[in-house]
Protein backbone atom coordinates (compact mmCIF):
# COMPACT_ATOMS: atom_id res chain seq x y z
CA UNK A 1 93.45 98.11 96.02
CA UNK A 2 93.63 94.26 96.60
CA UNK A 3 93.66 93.49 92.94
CA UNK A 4 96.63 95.36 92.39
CA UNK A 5 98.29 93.89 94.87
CA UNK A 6 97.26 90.78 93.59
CA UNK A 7 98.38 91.64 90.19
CA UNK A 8 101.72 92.59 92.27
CA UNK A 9 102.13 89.01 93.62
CA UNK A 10 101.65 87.16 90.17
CA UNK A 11 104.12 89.20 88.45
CA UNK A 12 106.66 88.44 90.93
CA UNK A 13 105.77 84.69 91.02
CA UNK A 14 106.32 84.68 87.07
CA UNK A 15 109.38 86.34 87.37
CA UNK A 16 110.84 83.53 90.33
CA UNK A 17 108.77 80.86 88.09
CA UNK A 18 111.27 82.47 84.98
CA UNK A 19 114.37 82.57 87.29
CA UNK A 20 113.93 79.00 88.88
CA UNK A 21 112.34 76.46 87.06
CA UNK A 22 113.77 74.45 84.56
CA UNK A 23 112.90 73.96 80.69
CA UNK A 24 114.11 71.40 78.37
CA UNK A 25 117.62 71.64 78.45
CA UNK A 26 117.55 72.05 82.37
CA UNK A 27 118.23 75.84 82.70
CA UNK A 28 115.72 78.15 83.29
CA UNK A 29 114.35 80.18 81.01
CA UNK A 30 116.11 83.82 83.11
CA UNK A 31 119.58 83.70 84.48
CA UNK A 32 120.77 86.59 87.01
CA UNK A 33 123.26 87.42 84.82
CA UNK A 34 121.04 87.52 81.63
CA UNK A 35 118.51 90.11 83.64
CA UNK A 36 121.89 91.94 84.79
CA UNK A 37 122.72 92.52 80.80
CA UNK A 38 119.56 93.57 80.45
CA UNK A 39 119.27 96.19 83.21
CA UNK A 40 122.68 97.94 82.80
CA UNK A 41 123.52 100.18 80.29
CA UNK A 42 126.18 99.53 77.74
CA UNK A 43 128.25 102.09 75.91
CA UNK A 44 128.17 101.16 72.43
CA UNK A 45 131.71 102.63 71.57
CA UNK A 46 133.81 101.03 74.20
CA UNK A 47 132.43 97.63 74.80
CA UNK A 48 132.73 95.54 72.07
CA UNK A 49 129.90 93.23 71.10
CA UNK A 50 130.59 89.37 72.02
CA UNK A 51 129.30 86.81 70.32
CA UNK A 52 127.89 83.90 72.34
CA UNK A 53 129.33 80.63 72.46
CA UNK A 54 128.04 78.47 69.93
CA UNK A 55 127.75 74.40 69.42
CA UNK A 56 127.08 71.96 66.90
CA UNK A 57 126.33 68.11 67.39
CA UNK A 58 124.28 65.62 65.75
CA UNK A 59 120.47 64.49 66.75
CA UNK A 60 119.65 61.05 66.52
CA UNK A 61 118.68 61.10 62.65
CA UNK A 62 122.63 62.16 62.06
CA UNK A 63 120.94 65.69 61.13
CA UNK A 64 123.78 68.76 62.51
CA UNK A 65 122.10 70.74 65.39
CA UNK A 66 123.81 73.99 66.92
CA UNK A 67 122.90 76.15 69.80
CA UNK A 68 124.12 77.86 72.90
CA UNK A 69 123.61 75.05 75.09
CA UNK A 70 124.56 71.53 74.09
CA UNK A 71 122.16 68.96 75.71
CA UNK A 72 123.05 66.53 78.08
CA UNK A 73 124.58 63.36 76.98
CA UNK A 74 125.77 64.73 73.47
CA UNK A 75 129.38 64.68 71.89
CA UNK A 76 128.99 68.43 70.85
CA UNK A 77 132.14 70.49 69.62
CA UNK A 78 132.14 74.04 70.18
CA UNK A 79 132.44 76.30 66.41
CA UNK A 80 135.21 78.77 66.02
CA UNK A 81 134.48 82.25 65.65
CA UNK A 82 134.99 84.63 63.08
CA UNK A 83 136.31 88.29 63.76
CA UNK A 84 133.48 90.29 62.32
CA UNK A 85 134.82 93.14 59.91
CA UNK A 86 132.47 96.13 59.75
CA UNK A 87 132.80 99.23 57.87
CA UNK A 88 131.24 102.87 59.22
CA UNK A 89 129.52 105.44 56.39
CA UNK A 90 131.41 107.73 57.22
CA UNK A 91 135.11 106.22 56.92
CA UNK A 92 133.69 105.53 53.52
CA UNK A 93 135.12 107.70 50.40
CA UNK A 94 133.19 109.60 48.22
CA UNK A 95 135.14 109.12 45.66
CA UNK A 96 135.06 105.20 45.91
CA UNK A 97 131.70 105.15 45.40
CA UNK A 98 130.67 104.64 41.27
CA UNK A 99 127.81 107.23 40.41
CA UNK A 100 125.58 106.70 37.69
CA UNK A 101 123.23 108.93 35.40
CA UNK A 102 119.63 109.02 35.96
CA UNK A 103 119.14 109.14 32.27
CA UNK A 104 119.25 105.84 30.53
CA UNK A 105 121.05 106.01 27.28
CA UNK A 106 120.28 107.09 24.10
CA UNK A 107 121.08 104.44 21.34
C-alpha cells in the first residue's frame, strides 16, 4: 500500500515538474491550456481545425528556422496561412472518376 502511494506522489511531481519548469525556449514543456485541449472533447463537425501559429527566422549560420515559438532575441516574422481546401468521398462523383479495364490490351 505505501508503494502505490509512492508511485502516486511521483506521478504528480512529473506532472508539476511538466507544468512548471522551463526547457530551452523558457516555457514548459505542459501549458494549462494545452492539458485543457487535451481533456475536452471536440466535435469534429462544428469546430474547425486551427492551425497553430507559425514562425520563421534565421540561426546564426543564416540557415531559415521555423517553429511555434520564436526564441528570445530573434527578428522572427510570423508566415501567412493558407485556407486548407479538402474534399469528402462522398461529395465526390462517380461519374468523375476515369475507370479502367483490368485486362491489358491485346496488340
Amino acid at each position: 500500500m505505501k508503494y502505490f502511494f509512492l508511485v502516486l506522489v511521483l506521478i504528480a511531481a512529473v506532472i508539476a515538474a511538466l507544468l512548471y519548469l522551463p526547457v530551452d525556449n523558457g516555457r514548459p514543456l505542459l501549458s494549462p491550456d494545452t492539458v485543457k485541449a487535451w481533456v475536452e472533447p471536440v466535435d469534429a463537425e462544428s469546430a474547425p481545425m486551427e492551425a497553430p501559429e507559425m514562425y520563421r527566422w534565421q540561426d546564426s549560420q543564416g540557415r531559415w528556422q521555423y517553429g511555434s515559438y520564436p526564441p528570445a532575441g530573434v527578428q522572427a516574422e510570423p508566415l501567412a496561412k493558407k485556407q486548407v481546401k479538402t474534399l469528402s468521398s462522398d461529395r465526390v462523383r462517380s461519374d468523375s472518376l476515369k475507370t479502367y479495364d483490368s485486362q491489358p490490351d491485346s496488340q
